[in-house]
Protein backbone atom coordinates (compact mmCIF):
# COMPACT_ATOMS: atom_id res chain seq x y z
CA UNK A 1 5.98 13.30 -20.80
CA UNK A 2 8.79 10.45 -20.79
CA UNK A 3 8.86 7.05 -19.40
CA UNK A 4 11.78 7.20 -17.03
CA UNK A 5 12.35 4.04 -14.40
CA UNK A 6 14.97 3.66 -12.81
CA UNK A 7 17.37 6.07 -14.02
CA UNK A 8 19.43 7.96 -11.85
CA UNK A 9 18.63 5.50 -8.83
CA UNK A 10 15.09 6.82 -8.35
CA UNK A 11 13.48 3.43 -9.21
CA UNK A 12 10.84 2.40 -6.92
CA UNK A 13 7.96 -0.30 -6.95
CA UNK A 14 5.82 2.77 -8.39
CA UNK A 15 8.06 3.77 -11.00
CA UNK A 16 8.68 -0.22 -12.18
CA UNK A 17 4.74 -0.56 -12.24
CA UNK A 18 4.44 2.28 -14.96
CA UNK A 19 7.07 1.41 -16.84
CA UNK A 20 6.12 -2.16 -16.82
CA UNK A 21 2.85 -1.20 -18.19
CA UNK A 22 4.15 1.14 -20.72
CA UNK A 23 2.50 4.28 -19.34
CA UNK A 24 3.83 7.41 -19.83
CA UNK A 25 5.05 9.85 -16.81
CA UNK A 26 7.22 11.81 -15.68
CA UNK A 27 9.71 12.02 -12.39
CA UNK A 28 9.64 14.91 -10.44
CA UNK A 29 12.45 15.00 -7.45
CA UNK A 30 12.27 17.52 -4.56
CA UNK A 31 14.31 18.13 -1.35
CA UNK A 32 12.99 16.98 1.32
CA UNK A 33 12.49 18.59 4.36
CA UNK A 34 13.01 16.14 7.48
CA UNK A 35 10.96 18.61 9.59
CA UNK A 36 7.88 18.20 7.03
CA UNK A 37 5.11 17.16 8.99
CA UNK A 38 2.93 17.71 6.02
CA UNK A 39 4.06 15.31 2.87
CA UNK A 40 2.01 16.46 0.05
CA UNK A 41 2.10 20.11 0.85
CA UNK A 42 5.09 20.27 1.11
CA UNK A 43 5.74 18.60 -2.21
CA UNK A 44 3.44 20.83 -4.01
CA UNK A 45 5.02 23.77 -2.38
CA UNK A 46 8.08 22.17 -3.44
CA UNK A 47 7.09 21.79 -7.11
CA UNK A 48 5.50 24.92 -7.35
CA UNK A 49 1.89 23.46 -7.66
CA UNK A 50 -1.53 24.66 -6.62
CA UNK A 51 -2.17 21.58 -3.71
CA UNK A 52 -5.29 20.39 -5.58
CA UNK A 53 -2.75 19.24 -8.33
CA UNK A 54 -0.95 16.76 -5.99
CA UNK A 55 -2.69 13.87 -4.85
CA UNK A 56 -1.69 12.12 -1.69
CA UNK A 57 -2.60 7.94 -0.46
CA UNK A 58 -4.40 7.23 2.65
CA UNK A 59 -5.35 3.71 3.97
CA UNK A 60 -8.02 3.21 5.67
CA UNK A 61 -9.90 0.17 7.10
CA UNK A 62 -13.11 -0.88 6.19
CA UNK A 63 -15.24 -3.69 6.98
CA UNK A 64 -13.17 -5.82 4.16
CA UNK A 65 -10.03 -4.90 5.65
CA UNK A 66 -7.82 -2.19 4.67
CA UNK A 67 -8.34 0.40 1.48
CA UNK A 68 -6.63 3.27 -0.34
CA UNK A 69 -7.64 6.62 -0.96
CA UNK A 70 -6.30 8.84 -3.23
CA UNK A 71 -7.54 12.81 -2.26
CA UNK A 72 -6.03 15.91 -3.56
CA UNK A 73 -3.49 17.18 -0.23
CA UNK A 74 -5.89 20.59 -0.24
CA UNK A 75 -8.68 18.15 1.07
CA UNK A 76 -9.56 15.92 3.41
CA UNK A 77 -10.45 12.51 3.29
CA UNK A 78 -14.59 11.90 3.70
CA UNK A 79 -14.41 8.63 5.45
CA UNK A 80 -18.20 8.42 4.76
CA UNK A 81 -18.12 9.08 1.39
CA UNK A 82 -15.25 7.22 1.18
CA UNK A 83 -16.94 4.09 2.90
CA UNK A 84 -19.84 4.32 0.80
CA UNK A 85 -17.50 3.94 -2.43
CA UNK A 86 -16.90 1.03 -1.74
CA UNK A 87 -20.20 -0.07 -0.36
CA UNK A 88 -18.44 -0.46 2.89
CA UNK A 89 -21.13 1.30 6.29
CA UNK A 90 -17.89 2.70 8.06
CA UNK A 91 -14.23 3.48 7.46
CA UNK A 92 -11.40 4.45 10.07
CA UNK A 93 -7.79 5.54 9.00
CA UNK A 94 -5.62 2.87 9.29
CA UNK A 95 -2.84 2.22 11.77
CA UNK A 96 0.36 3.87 10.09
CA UNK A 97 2.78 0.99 11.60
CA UNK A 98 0.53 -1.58 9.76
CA UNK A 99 0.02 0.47 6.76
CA UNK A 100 3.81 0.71 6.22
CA UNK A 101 4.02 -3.34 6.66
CA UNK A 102 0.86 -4.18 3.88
CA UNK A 103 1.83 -1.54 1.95
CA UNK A 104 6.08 -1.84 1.56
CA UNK A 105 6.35 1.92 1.64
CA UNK A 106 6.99 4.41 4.52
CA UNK A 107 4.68 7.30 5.81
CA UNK A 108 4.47 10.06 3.66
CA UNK A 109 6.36 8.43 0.60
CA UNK A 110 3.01 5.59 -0.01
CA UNK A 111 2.32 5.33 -3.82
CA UNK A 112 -0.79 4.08 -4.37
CA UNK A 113 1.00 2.13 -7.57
CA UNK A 114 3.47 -1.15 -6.66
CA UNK A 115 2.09 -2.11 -2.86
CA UNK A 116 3.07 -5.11 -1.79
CA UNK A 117 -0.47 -6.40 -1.86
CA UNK A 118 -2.56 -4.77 -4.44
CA UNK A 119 -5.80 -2.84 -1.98
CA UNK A 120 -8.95 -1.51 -3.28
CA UNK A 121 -8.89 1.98 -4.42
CA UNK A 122 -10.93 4.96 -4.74
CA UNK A 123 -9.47 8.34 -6.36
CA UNK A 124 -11.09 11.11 -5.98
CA UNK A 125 -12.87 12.08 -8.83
CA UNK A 126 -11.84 15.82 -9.08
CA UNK A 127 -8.11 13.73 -10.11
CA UNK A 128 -9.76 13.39 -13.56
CA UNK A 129 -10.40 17.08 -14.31
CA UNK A 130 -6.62 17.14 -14.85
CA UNK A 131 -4.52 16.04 -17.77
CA UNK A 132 -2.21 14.61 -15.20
CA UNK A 133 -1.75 14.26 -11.63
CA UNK A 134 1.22 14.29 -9.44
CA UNK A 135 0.90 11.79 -6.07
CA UNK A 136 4.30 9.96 -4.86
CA UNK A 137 6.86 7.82 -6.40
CA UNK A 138 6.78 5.99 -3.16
CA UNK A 139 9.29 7.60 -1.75
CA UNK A 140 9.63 11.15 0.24
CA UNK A 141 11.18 13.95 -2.39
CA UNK A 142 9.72 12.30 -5.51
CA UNK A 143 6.29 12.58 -7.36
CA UNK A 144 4.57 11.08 -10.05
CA UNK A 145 2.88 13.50 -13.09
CA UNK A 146 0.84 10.84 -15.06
CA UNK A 147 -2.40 10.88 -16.89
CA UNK A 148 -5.21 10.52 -14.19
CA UNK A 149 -6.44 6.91 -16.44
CA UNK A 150 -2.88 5.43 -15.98
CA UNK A 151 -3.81 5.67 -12.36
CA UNK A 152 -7.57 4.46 -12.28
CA UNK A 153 -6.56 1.70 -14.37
CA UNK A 154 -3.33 0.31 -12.58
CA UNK A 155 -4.98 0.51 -9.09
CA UNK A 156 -8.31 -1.14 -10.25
CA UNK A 157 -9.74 2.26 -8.77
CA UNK A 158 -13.41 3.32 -8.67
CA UNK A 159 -13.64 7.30 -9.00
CA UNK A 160 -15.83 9.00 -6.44
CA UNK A 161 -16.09 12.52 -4.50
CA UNK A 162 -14.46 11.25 -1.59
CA UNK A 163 -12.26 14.66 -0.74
CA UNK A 164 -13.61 17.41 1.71
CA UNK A 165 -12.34 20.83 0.68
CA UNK A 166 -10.45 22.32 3.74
């Protein structure tokens, strides 16, 4: 893997984070569909990857305010488990309008690296039976391949099993 930032105009909060930190990754561009209804599918379709390679950001609220999970795109996101992670009793996806605003990034491009305000974070633990993992740049068409510990240890995350298989 190289440390690429913003070459080639694909720079984003995500990509500066990395860099900043001197981890190493890689950039991973993809057309974008504007029909996509389904981000992270689409970019492991995309990519040619299995979906429980690509990892994709939710927010949710909990009692502390809002949260970020990061679940592989062939799961779902066990609000319970999810909740309990973070010793919260409930969680609730989060309003996408208000998501976009706390977060500086738009639906289906959110990185869970270079927020505007840094939010708690659980990853989903099956992220670290992977040498790397892909999850958005924090923009649509563009992933992320990094080691799964760049990611824990940039977001603060806690690892937990917080993904439902579909």
């Amino acid at each position: 893997m190289s440390k690429k930032s913003k070459s080639g105009g694909q720079g984003t909060p995500a990509t500066v984070a990395l860099a900043k930190a001197g981890a190493e990754f890689t950039l991973h561009p993809y057309e974008h569909d504007a029909n996509a209804q389904a981000y992270g599918e689409e970019a492991a379709d995309a990519l040619g990857l299995p979906h429980g390679r690509i990892f994709k950001t939710l927010v949710a609220e909990v009692e502390s305010g809002l949260a970020v999970a990061v679940v592989p795109v062939s799961g779902k996101l066990d609000l319970k488990a999810f909740a309990s992670a973070l010793k919260s009793k409930r969680a609730a996806m989060a309003d996408a309008a208000k998501v976009e605003r706390v977060t500086g990034y738009v639906v289906g491009g959110i990185s869970p690296l270079g927020q505007r305000k840094p939010l708690p974070t659980v990853i989903d633990a099956s992220a670290l039976d992977y040498d790397t993992v892909y999850f958005s740049a924090g923009r649509r068409g563009l992933q992320i391949e990094t080691a799964p510990a760049n990611l824990v240890s940039l977001t603060s995350a806690v690892t937990a099993p917080i993904a439902k298989v579909s």
